[in-house]
C-alpha atoms as a PDB file:
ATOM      1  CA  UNK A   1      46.057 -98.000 -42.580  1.00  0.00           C
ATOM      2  CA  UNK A   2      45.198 -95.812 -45.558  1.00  0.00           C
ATOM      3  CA  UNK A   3      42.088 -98.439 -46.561  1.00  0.00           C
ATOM      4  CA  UNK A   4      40.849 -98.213 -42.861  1.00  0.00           C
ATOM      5  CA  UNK A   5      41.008 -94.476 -42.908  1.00  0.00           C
ATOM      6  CA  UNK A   6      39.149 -94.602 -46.200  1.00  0.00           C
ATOM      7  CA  UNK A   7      36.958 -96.907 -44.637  1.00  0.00           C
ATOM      8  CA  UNK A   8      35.718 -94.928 -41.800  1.00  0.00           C
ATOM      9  CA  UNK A   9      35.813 -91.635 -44.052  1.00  0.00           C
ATOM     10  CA  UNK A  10      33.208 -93.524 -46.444  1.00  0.00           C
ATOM     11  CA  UNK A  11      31.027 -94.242 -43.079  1.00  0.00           C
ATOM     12  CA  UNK A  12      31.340 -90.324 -42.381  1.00  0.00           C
ATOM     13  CA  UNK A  13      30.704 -88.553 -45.501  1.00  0.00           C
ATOM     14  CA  UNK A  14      27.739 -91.423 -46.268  1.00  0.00           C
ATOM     15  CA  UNK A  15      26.181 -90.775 -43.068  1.00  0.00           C
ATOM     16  CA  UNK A  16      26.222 -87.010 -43.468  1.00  0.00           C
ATOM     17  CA  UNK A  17      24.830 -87.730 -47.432  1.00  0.00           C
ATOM     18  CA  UNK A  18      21.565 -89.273 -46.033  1.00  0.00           C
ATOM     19  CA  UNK A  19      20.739 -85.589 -44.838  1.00  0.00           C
ATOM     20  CA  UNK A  20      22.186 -84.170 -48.079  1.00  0.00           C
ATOM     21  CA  UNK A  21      20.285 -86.161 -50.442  1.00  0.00           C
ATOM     22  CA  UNK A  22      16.861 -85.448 -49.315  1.00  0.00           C
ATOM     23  CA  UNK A  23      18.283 -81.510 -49.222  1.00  0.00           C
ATOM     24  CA  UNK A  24      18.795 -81.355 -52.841  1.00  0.00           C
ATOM     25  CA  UNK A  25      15.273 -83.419 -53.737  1.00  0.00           C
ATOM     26  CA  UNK A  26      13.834 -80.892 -51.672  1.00  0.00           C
ATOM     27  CA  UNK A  27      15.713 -77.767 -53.240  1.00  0.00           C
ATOM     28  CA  UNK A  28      13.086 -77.292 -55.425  1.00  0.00           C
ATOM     29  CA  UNK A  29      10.678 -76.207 -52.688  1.00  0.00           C
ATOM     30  CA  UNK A  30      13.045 -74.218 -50.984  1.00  0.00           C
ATOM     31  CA  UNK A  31      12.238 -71.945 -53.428  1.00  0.00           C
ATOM     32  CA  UNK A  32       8.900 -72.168 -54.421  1.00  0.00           C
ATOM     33  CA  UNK A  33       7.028 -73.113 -51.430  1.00  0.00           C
ATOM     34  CA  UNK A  34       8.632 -70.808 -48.716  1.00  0.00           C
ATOM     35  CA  UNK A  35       5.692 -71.778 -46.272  1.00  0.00           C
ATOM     36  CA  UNK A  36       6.111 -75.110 -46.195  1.00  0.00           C
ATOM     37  CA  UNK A  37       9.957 -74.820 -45.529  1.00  0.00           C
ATOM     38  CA  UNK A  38       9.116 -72.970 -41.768  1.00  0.00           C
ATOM     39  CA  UNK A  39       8.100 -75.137 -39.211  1.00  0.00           C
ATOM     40  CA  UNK A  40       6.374 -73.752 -36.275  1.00  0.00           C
ATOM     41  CA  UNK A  41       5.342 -70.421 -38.421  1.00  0.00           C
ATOM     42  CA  UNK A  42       1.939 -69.439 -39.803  1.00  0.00           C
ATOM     43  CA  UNK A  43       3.187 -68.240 -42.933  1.00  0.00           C
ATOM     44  CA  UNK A  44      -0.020 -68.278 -44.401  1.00  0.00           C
ATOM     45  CA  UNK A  45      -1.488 -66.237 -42.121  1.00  0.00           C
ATOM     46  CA  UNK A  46       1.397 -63.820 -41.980  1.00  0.00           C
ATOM     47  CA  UNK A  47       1.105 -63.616 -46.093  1.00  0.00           C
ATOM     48  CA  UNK A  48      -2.908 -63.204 -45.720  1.00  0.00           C
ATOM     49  CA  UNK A  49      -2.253 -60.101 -43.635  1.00  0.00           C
ATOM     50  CA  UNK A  50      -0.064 -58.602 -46.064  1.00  0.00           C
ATOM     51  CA  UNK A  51      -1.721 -59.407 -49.477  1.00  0.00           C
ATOM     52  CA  UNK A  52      -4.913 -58.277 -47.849  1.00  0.00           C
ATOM     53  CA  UNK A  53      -3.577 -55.121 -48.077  1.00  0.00           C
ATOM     54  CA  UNK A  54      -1.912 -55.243 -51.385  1.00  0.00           C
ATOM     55  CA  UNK A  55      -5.262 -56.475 -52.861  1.00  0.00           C
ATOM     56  CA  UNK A  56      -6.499 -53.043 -51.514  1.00  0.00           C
ATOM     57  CA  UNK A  57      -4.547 -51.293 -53.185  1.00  0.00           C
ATOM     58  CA  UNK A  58      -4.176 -52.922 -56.653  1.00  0.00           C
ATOM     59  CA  UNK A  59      -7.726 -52.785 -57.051  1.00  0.00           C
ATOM     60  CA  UNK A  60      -7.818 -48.691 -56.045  1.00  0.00           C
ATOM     61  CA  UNK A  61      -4.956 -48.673 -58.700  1.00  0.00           C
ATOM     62  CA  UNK A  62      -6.381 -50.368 -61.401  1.00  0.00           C
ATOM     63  CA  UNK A  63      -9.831 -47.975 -60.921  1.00  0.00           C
ATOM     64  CA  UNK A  64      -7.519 -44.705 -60.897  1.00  0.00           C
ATOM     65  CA  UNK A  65      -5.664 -45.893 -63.794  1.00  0.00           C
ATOM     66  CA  UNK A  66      -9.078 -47.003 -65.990  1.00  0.00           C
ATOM     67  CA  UNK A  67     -10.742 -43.600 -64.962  1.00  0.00           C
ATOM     68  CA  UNK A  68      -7.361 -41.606 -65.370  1.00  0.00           C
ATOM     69  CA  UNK A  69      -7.116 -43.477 -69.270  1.00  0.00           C
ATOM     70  CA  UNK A  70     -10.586 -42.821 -69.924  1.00  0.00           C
ATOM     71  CA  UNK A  71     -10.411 -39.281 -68.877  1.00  0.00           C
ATOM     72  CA  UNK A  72      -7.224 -38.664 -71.156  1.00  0.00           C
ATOM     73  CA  UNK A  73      -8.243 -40.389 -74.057  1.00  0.00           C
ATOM     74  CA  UNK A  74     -12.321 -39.065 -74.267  1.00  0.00           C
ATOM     75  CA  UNK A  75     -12.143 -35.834 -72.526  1.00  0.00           C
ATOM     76  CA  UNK A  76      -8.770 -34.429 -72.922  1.00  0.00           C
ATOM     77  CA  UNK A  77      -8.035 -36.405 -75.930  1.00  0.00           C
ATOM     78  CA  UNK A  78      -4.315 -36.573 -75.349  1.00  0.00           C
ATOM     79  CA  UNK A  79      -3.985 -40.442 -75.207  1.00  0.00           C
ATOM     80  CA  UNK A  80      -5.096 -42.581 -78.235  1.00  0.00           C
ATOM     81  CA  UNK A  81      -2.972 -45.793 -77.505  1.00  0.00           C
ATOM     82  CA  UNK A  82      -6.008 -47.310 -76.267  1.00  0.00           C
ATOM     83  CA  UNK A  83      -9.334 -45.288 -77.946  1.00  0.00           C
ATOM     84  CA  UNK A  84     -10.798 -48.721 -78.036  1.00  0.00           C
ATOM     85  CA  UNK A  85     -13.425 -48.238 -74.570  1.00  0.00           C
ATOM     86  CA  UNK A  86     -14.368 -52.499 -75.515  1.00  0.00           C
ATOM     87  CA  UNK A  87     -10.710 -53.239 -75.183  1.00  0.00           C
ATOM     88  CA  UNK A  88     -10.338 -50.455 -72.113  1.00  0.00           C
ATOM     89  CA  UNK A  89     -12.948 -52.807 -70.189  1.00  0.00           C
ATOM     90  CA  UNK A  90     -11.700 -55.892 -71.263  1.00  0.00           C
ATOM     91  CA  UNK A  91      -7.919 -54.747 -70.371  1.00  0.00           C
ATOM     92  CA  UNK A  92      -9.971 -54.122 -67.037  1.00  0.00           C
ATOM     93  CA  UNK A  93     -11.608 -57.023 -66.720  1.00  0.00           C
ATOM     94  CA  UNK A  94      -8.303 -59.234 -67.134  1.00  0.00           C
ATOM     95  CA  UNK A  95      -6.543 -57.190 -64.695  1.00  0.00           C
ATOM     96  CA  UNK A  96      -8.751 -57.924 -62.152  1.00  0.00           C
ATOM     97  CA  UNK A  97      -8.971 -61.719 -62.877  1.00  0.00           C
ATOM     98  CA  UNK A  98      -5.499 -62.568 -63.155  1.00  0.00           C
ATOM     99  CA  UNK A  99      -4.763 -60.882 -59.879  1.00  0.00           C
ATOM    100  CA  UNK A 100      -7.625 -62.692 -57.929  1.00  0.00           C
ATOM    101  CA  UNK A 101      -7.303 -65.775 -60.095  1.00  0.00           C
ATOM    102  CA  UNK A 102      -3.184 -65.930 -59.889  1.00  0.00           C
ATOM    103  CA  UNK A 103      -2.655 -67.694 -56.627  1.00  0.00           C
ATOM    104  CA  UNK A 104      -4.550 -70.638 -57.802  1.00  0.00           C
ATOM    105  CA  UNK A 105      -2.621 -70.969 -61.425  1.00  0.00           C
ATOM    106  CA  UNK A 106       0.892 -70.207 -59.802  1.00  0.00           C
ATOM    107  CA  UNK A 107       0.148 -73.653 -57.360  1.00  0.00           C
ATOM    108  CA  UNK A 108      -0.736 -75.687 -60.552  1.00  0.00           C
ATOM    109  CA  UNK A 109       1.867 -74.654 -62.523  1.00  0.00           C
ATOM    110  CA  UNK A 110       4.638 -74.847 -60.013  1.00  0.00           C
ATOM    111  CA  UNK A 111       2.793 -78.477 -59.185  1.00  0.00           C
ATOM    112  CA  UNK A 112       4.050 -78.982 -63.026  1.00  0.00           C
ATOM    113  CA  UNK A 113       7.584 -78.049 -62.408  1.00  0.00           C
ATOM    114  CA  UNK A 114       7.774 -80.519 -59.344  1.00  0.00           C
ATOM    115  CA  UNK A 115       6.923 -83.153 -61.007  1.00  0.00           C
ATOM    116  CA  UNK A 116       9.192 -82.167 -64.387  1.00  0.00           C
ATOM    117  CA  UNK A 117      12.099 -82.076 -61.764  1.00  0.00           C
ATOM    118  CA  UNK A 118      11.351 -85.119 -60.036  1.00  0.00           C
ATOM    119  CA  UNK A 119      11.179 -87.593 -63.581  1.00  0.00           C
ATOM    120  CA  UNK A 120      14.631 -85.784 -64.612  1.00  0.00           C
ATOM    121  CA  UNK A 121      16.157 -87.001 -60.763  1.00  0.00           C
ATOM    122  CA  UNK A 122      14.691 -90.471 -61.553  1.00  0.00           C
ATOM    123  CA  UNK A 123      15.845 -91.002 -64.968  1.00  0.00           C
ATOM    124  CA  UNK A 124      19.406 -89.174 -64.682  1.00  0.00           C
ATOM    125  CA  UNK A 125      19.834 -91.983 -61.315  1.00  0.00           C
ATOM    126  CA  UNK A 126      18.239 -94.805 -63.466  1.00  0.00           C
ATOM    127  CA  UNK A 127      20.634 -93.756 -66.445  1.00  0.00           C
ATOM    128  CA  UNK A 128      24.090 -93.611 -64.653  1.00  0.00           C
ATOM    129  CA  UNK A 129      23.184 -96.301 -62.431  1.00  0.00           C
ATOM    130  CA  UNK A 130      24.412 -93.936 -59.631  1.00  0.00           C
ATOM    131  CA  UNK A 131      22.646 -92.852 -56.261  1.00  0.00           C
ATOM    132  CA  UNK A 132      23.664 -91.760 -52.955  1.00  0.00           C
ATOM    133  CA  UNK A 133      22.193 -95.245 -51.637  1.00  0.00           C
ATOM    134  CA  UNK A 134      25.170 -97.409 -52.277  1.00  0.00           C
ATOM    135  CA  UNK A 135      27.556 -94.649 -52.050  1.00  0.00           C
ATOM    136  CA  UNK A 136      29.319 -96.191 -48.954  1.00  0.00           C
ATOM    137  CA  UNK A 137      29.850 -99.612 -51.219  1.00  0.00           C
ATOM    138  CA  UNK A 138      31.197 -97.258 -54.140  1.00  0.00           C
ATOM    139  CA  UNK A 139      33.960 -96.115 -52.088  1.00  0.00           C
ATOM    140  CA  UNK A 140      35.338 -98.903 -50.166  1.00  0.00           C
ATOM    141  CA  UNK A 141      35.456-100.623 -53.548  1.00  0.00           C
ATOM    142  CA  UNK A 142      37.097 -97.993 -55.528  1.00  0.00           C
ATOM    143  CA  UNK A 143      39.444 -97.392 -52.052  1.00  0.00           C
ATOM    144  CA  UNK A 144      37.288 -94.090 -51.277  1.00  0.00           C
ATOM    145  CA  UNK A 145      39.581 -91.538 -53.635  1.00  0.00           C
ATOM    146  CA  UNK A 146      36.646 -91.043 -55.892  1.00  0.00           C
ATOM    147  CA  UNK A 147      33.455 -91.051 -54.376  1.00  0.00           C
ATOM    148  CA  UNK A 148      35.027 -89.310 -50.847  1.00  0.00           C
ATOM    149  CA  UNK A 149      36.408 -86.577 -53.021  1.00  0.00           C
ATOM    150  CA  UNK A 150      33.218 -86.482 -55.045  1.00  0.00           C
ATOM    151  CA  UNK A 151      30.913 -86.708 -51.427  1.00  0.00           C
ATOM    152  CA  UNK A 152      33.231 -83.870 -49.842  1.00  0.00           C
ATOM    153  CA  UNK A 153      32.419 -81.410 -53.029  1.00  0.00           C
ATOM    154  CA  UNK A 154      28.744 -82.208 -52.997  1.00  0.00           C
ATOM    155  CA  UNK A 155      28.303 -82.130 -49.353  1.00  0.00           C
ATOM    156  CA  UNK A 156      30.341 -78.424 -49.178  1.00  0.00           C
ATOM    157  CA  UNK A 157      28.571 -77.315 -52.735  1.00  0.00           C
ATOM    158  CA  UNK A 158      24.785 -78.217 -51.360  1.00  0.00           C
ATOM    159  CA  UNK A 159      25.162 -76.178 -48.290  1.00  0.00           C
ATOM    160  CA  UNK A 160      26.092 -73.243 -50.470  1.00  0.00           C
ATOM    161  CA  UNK A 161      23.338 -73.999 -53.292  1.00  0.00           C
ATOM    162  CA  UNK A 162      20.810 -74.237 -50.021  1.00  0.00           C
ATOM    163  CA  UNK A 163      21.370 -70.860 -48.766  1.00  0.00           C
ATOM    164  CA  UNK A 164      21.473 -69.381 -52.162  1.00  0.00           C
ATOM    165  CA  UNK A 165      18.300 -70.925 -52.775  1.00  0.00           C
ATOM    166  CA  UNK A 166      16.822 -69.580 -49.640  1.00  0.00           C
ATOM    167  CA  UNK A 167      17.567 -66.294 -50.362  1.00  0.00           C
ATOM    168  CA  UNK A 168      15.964 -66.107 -53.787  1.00  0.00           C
ATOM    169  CA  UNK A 169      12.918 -68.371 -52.167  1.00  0.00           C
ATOM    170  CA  UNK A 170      12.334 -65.094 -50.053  1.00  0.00           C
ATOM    171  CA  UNK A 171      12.813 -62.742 -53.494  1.00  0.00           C
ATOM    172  CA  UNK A 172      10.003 -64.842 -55.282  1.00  0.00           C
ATOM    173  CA  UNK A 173       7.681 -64.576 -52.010  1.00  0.00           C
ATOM    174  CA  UNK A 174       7.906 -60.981 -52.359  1.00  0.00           C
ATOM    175  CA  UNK A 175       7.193 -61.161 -56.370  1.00  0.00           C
ATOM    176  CA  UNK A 176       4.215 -63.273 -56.017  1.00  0.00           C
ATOM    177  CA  UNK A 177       2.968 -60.705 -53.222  1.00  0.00           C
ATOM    178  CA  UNK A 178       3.616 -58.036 -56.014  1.00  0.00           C
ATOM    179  CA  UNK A 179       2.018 -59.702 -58.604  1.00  0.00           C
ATOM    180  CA  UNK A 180      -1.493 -57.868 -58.290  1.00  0.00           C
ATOM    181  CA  UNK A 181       0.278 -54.467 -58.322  1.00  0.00           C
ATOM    182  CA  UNK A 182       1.868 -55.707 -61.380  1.00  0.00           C
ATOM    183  CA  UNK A 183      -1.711 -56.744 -63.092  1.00  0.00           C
ATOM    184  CA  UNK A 184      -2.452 -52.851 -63.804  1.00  0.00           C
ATOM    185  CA  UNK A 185       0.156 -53.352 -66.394  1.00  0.00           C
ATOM    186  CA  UNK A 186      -2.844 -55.511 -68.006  1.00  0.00           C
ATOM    187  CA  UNK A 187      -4.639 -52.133 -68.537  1.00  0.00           C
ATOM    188  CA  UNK A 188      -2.696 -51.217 -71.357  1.00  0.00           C
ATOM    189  CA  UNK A 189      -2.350 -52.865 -74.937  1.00  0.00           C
ATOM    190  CA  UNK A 190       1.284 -53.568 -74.352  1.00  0.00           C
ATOM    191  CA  UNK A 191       1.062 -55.530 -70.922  1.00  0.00           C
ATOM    192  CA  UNK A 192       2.979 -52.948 -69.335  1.00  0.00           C
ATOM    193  CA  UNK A 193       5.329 -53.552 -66.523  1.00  0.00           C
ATOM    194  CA  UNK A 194       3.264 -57.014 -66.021  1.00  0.00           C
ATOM    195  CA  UNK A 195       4.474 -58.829 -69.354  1.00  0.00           C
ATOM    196  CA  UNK A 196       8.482 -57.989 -67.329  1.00  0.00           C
ATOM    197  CA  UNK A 197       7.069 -58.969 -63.904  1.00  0.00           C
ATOM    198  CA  UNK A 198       6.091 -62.582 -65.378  1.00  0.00           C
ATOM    199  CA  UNK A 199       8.876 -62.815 -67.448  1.00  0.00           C
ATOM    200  CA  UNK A 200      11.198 -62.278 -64.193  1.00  0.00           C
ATOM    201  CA  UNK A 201       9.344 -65.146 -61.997  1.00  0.00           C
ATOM    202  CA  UNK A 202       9.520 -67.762 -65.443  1.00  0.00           C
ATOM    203  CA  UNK A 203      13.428 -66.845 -65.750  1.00  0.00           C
ATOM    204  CA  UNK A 204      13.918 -67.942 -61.940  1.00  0.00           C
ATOM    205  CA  UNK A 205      12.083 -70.937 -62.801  1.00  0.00           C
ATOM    206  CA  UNK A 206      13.942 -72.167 -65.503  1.00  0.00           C
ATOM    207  CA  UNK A 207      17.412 -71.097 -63.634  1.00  0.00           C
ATOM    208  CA  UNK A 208      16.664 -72.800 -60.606  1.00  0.00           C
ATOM    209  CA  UNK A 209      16.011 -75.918 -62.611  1.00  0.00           C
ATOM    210  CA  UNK A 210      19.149 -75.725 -64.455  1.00  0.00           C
ATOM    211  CA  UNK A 211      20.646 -75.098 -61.156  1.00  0.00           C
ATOM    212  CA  UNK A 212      19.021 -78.166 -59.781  1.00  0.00           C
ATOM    213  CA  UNK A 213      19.503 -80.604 -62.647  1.00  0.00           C
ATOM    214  CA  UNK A 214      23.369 -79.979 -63.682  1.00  0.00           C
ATOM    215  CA  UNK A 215      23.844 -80.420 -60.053  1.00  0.00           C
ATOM    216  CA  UNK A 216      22.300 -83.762 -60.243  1.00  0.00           C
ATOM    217  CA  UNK A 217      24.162 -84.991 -63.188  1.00  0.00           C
ATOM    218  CA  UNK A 218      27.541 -83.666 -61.803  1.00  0.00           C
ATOM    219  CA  UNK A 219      26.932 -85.797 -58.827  1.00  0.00           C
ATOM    220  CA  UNK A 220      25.660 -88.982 -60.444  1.00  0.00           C
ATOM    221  CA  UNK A 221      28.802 -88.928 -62.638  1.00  0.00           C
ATOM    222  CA  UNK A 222      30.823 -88.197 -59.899  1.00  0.00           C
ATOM    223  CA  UNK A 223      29.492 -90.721 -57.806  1.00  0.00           C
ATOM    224  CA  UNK A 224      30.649 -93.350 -60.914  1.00  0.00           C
ATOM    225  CA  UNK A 225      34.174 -92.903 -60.500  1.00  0.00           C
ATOM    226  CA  UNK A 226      36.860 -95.640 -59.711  1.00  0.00           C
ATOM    227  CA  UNK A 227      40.379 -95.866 -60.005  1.00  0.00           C
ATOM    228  CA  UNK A 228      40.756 -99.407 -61.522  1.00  0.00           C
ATOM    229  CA  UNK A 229      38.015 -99.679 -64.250  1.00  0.00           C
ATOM    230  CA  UNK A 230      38.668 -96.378 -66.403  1.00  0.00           C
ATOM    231  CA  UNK A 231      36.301 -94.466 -65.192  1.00  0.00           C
ATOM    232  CA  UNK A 232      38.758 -92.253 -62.517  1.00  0.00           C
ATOM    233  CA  UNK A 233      37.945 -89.149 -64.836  1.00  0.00           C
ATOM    234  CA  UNK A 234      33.950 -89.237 -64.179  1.00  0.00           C
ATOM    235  CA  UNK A 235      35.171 -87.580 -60.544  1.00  0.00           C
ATOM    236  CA  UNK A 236      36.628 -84.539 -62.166  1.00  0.00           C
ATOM    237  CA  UNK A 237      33.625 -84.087 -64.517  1.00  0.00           C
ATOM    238  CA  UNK A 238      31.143 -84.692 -61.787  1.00  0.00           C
ATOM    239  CA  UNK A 239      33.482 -82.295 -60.136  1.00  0.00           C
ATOM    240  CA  UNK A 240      33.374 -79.482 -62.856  1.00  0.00           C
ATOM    241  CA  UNK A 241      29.652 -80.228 -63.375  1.00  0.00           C
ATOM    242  CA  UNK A 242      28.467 -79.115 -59.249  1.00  0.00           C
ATOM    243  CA  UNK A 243      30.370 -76.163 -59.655  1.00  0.00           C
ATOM    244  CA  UNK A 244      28.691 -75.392 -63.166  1.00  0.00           C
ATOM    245  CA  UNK A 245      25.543 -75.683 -61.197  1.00  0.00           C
ATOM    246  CA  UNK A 246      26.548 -72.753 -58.495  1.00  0.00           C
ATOM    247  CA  UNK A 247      28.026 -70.412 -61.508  1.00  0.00           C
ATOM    248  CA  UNK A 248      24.436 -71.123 -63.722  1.00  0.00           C
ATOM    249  CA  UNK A 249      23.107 -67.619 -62.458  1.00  0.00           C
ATOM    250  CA  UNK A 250      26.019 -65.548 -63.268  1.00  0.00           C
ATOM    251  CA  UNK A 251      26.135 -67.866 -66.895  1.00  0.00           C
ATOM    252  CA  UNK A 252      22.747 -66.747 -67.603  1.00  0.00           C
ATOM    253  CA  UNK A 253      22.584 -63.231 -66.286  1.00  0.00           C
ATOM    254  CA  UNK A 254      22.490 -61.671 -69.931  1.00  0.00           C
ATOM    255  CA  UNK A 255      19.311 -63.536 -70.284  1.00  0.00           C
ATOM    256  CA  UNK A 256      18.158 -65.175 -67.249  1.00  0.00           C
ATOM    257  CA  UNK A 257      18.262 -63.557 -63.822  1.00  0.00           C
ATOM    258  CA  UNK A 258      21.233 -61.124 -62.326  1.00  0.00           C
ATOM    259  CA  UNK A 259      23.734 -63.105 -60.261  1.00  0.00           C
ATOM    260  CA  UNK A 260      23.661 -63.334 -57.167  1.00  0.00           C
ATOM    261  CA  UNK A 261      27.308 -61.222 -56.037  1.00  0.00           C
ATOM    262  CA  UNK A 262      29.265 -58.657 -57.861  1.00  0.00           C
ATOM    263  CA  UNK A 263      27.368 -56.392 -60.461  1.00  0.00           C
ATOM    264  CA  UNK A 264      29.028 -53.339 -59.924  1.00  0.00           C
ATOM    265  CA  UNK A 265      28.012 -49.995 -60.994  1.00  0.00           C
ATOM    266  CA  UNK A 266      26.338 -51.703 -64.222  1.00  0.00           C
ATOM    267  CA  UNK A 267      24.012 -54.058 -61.719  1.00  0.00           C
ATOM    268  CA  UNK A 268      23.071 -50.925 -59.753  1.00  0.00           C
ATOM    269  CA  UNK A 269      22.213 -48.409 -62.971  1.00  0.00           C
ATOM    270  CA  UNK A 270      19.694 -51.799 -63.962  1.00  0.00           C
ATOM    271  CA  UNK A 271      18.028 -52.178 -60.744  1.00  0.00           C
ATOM    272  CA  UNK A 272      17.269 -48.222 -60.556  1.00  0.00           C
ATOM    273  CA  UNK A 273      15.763 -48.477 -63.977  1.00  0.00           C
ATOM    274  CA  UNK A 274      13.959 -51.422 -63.446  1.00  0.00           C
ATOM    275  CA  UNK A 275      12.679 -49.459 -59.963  1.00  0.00           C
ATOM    276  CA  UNK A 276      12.011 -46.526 -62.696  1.00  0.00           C
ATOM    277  CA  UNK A 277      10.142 -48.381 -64.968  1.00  0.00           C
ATOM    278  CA  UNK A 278       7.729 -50.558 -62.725  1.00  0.00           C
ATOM    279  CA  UNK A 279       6.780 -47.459 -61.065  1.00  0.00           C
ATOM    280  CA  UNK A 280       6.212 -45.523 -64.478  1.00  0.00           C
ATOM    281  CA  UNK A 281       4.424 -48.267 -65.303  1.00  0.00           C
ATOM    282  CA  UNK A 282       1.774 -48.691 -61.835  1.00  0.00           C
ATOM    283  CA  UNK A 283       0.783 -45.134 -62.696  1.00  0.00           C
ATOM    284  CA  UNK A 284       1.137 -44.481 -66.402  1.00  0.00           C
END
């Protein structure tokens, strides 16, 4: 009775895995290619009506801010940070192109991340010999206890990851609209508040893929576990490994991005002085 009970578990959970396994190959563009996640919406023409007007003003920005530096540092003579007027212009010059110019570099280099992502999924399946595929053969011939327990944490674990990874999708969406209000940072010597701005959107890169790739691993050595041939502990580090994945944020929030929960008072002080310092920085 228990091995038939196993049995149609296996069925269950692998059934339910076909729609998982797709969701975590796909993660990846949950977060950096929000349009193409909603059916049935033009998001492109919902973002065109909003960066239309963000281009507007960036552009009045960065002519305030080159007359308003100009001003200071040849008339009033109370700003010599940038007394250069070649390297005023040319801090001018690469404002303007990086904001016009970043849509088209952010799609090639997130087309670079993709495909980093998708060779790491190939070779950790091709490594441990492992994939979601055979995972209804796995546990009827291991009786079920390792790759059901294993299936029942990823499934639960995925759905979690997915909406986390939704939410921060929609964060980045409203950083990459942001991004040619940032470029007036260009204007000055020291990058301004644009050298933090592209440091923020490379830090949820690189946190998404450790997200991502831990979460693979944890699986594929999950998904190796068996109960007669030695291997019964690959299920609890497969285990320990998927829940690595959803605490990676929180790991890296001294140097990565801010967790998602929690924070506190400390969270709150840094987002007001972050909100301080980007708009210091607009209008400096």
């Amino acid at each position: 009775m228990p091995v038939i009970f196993c049995i149609l578990l296996a069925a269950i959970i692998s059934a339910l895995l076909a729609f998982a396994e797709p969701m975590l190959d796909g993660m990846f563009s949950v977060v950096f290619d929000v349009a193409g996640q909603i059916p049935g919406v033009d998001w492109q023409l919902i973002v065109r009506g909003i960066s239309d007007v963000i281009y507007q003003a960036a552009v009045y920005l960065m002519i305030i801010k080159f007359l308003v530096k100009m001003f200071n540092t040849y008339v009033l003579w109370s700003d010599g940070e940038d007394a250069d007027p070649i390297q005023m212009v040319t801090n001018f010059a690469k404002a303007a192109v990086v904001a016009f110019s970043f849509p088209y570099i952010y799609r090639y280099f997130i087309g670079i991340a993709q495909g980093m992502i998708n060779a790491i999924f190939s070779n950790i399946t091709y490594a441990t010999g492992t994939d979601l595929n055979n995972f209804f053969e796995g546990a009827v011939s291991s009786l079920g206890i390792g790759p059901l327990v294993v299936g029942i944490v990823f499934l639960v674990e995925i759905i979690i990851m997915y909406f986390s990874f939704m939410k921060r999708g929609i964060e980045l969406e409203m950083m990459i609209l942001g991004v040619p209000l940032a470029c007036t940072g260009l204007l000055d010597n020291d990058k301004g508040i644009f050298k933090s701005y592209m440091n923020q959107m490379v830090k949820i890169l690189i946190t998404v893929m450790f997200q991502l790739i831990i979460m693979k691993v944890g699986l594929a050595i999950g998904l190796s576990a068996g109960i007669f041939d030695g291997t019964a502990m690959n299920m609890l580090w497969g285990i320990a490994g998927m829940f690595l994945s959803l605490n990676v944020p929180h790991i890296m929030s001294e140097w990565m991005i801010a967790s998602g929960g929690g924070g506190g008072g400390m969270s709150k002080i840094y987002t007001i002085s972050m909100v301080g310092r980007a708009v210091k920085g607009l209008i400096r």
